[in-house]
C-alpha atoms as a PDB file:
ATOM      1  CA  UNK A   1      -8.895   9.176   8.129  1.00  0.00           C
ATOM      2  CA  UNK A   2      -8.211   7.988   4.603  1.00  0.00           C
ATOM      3  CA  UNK A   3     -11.623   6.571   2.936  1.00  0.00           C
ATOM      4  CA  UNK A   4     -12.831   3.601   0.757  1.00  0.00           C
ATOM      5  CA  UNK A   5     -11.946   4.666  -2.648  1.00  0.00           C
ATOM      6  CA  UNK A   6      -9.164   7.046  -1.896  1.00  0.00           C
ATOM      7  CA  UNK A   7      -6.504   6.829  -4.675  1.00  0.00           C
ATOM      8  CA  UNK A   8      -2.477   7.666  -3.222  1.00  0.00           C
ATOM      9  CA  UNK A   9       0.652   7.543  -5.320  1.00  0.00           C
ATOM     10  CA  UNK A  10       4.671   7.146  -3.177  1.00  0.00           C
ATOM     11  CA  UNK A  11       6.270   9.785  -3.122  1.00  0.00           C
ATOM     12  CA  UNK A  12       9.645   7.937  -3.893  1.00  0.00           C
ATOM     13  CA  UNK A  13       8.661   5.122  -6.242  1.00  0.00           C
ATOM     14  CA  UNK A  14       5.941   4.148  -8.819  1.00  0.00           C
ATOM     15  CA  UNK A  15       3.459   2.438  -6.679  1.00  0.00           C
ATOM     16  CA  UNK A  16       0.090   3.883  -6.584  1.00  0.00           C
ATOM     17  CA  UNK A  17      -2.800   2.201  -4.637  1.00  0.00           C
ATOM     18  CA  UNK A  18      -6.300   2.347  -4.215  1.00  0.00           C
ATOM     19  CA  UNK A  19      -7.930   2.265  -0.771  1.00  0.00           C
ATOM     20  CA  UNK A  20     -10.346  -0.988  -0.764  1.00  0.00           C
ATOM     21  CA  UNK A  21     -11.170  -1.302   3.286  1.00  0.00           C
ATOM     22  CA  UNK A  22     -10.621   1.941   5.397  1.00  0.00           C
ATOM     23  CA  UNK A  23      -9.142   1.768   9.029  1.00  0.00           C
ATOM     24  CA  UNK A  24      -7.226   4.319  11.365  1.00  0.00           C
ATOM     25  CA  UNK A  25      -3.867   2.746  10.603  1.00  0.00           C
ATOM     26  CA  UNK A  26      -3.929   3.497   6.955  1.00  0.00           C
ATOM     27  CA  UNK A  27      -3.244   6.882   8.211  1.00  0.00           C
ATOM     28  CA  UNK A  28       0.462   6.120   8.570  1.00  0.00           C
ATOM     29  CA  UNK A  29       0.384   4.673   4.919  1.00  0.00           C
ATOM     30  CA  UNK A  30       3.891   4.139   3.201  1.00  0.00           C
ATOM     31  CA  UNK A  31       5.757   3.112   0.779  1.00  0.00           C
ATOM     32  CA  UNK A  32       9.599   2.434   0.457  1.00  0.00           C
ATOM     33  CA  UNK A  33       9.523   4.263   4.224  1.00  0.00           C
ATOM     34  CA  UNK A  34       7.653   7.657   2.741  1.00  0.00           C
ATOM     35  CA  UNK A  35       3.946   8.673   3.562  1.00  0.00           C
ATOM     36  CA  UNK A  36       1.654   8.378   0.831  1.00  0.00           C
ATOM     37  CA  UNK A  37      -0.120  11.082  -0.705  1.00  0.00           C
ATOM     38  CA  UNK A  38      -3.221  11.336  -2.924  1.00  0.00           C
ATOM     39  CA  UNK A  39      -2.428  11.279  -6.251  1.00  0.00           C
ATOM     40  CA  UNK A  40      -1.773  14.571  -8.300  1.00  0.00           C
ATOM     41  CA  UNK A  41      -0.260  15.669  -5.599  1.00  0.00           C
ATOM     42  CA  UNK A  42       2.953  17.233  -5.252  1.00  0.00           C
ATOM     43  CA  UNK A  43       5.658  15.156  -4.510  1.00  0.00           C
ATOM     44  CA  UNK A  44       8.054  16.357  -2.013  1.00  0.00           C
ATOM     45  CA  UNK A  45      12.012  16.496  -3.385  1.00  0.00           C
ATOM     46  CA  UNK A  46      13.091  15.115   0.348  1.00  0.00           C
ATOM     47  CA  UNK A  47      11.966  11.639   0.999  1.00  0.00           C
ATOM     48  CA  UNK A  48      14.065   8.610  -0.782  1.00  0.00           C
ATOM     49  CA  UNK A  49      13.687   5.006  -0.582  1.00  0.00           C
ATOM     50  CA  UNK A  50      14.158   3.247   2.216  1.00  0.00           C
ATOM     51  CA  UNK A  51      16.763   0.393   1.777  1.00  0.00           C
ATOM     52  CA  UNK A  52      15.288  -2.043   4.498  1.00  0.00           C
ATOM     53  CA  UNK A  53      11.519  -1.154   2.417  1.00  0.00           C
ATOM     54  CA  UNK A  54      12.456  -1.839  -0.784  1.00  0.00           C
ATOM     55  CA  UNK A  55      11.409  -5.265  -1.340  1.00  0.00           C
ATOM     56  CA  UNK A  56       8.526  -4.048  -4.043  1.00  0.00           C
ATOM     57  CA  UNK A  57       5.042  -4.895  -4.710  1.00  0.00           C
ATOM     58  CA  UNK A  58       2.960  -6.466  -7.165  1.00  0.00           C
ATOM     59  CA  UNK A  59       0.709  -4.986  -9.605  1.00  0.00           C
ATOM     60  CA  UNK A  60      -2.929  -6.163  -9.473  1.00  0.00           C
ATOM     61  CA  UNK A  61      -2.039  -7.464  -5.816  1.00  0.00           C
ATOM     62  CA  UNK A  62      -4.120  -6.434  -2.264  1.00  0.00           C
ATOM     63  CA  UNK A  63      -2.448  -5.937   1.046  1.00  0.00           C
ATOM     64  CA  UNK A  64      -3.827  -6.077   3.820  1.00  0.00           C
ATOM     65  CA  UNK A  65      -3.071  -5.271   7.664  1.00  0.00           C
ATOM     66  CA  UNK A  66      -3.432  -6.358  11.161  1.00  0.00           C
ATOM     67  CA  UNK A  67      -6.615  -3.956  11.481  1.00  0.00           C
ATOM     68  CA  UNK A  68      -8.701  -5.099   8.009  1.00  0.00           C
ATOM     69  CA  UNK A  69      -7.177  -2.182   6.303  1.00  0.00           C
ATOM     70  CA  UNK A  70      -7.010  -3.495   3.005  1.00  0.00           C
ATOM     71  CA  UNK A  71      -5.291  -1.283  -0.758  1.00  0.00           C
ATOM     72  CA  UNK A  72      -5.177  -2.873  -4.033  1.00  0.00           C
ATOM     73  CA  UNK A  73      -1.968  -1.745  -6.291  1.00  0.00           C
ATOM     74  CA  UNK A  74      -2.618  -0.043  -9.484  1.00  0.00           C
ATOM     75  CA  UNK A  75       0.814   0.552  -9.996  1.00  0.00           C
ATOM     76  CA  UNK A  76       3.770  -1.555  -9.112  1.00  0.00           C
ATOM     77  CA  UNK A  77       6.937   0.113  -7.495  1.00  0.00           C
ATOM     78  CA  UNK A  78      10.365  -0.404  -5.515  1.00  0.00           C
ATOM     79  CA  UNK A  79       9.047   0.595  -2.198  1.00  0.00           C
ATOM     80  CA  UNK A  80       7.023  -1.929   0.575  1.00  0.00           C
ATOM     81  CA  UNK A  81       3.525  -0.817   1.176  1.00  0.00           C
ATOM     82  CA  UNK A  82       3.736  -0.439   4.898  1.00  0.00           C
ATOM     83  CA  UNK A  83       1.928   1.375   7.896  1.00  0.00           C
ATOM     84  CA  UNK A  84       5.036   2.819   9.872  1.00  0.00           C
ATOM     85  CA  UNK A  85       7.392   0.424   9.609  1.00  0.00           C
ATOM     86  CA  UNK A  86       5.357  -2.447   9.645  1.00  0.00           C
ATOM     87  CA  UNK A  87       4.718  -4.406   6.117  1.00  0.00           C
ATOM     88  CA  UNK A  88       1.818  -4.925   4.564  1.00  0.00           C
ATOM     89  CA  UNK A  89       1.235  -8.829   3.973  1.00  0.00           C
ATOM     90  CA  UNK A  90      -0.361  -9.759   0.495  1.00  0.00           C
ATOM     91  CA  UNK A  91      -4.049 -11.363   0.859  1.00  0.00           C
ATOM     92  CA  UNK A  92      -4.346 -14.547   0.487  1.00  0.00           C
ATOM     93  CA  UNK A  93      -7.062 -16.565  -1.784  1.00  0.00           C
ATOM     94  CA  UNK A  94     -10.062 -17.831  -0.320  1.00  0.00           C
ATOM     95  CA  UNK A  95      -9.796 -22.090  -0.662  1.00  0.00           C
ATOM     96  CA  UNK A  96     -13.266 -22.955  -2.641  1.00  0.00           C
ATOM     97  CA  UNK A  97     -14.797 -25.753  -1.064  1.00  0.00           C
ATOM     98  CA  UNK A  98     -14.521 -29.310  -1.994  1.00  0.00           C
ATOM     99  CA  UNK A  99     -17.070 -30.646  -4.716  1.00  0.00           C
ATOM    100  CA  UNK A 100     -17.495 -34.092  -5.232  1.00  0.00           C
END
């Protein structure tokens, strides 16, 4: 299982992410359709972007999943952050309350 902290890079685009909120599906972590891998490592010569995952993501930006997983970008790229095939949504801001 991937931990809180962990830093991972795409193996077919720029992105690189940092882990913010662990969970079992970040084991199937993507981007652009390729597995993730920690960064420093090598990057395998065989994976290339996936057309249908190649919508981006944003620098500075969290995503989140179904599960609470949750990875902040360090890095923007071409690829969707994804776990399988499934996108990652961005998080939404918390709405302060009211204060009249």
């Amino acid at each position: 299982m991937i931990k809180n902290g962990s830093r991972l890079q795409s193996q077919v685009c720029d992105t690189q992410v940092i882990v913010v909120r662990s969970a079992e599906s970040l084991d199937d972590l993507c981007a652009g359709g390729a597995p993730m891998v920690p960064i420093g490592s090598t990057v395998a010569l065989g994976p290339t972007l996936d057309p249908a995952l190649s919508e981006g993501n944003l620098m500075g930006k969290r995503y989140v999943d179904d599960t609470g997983a949750e990875v902040l970008v360090t890095k923007a790229g071409k690829g969707t952050l994804s776990v399988g095939a499934t996108p990652l949504a961005i998080k939404e801001a918390k709405s302060l309350p009211a204060s009249d």
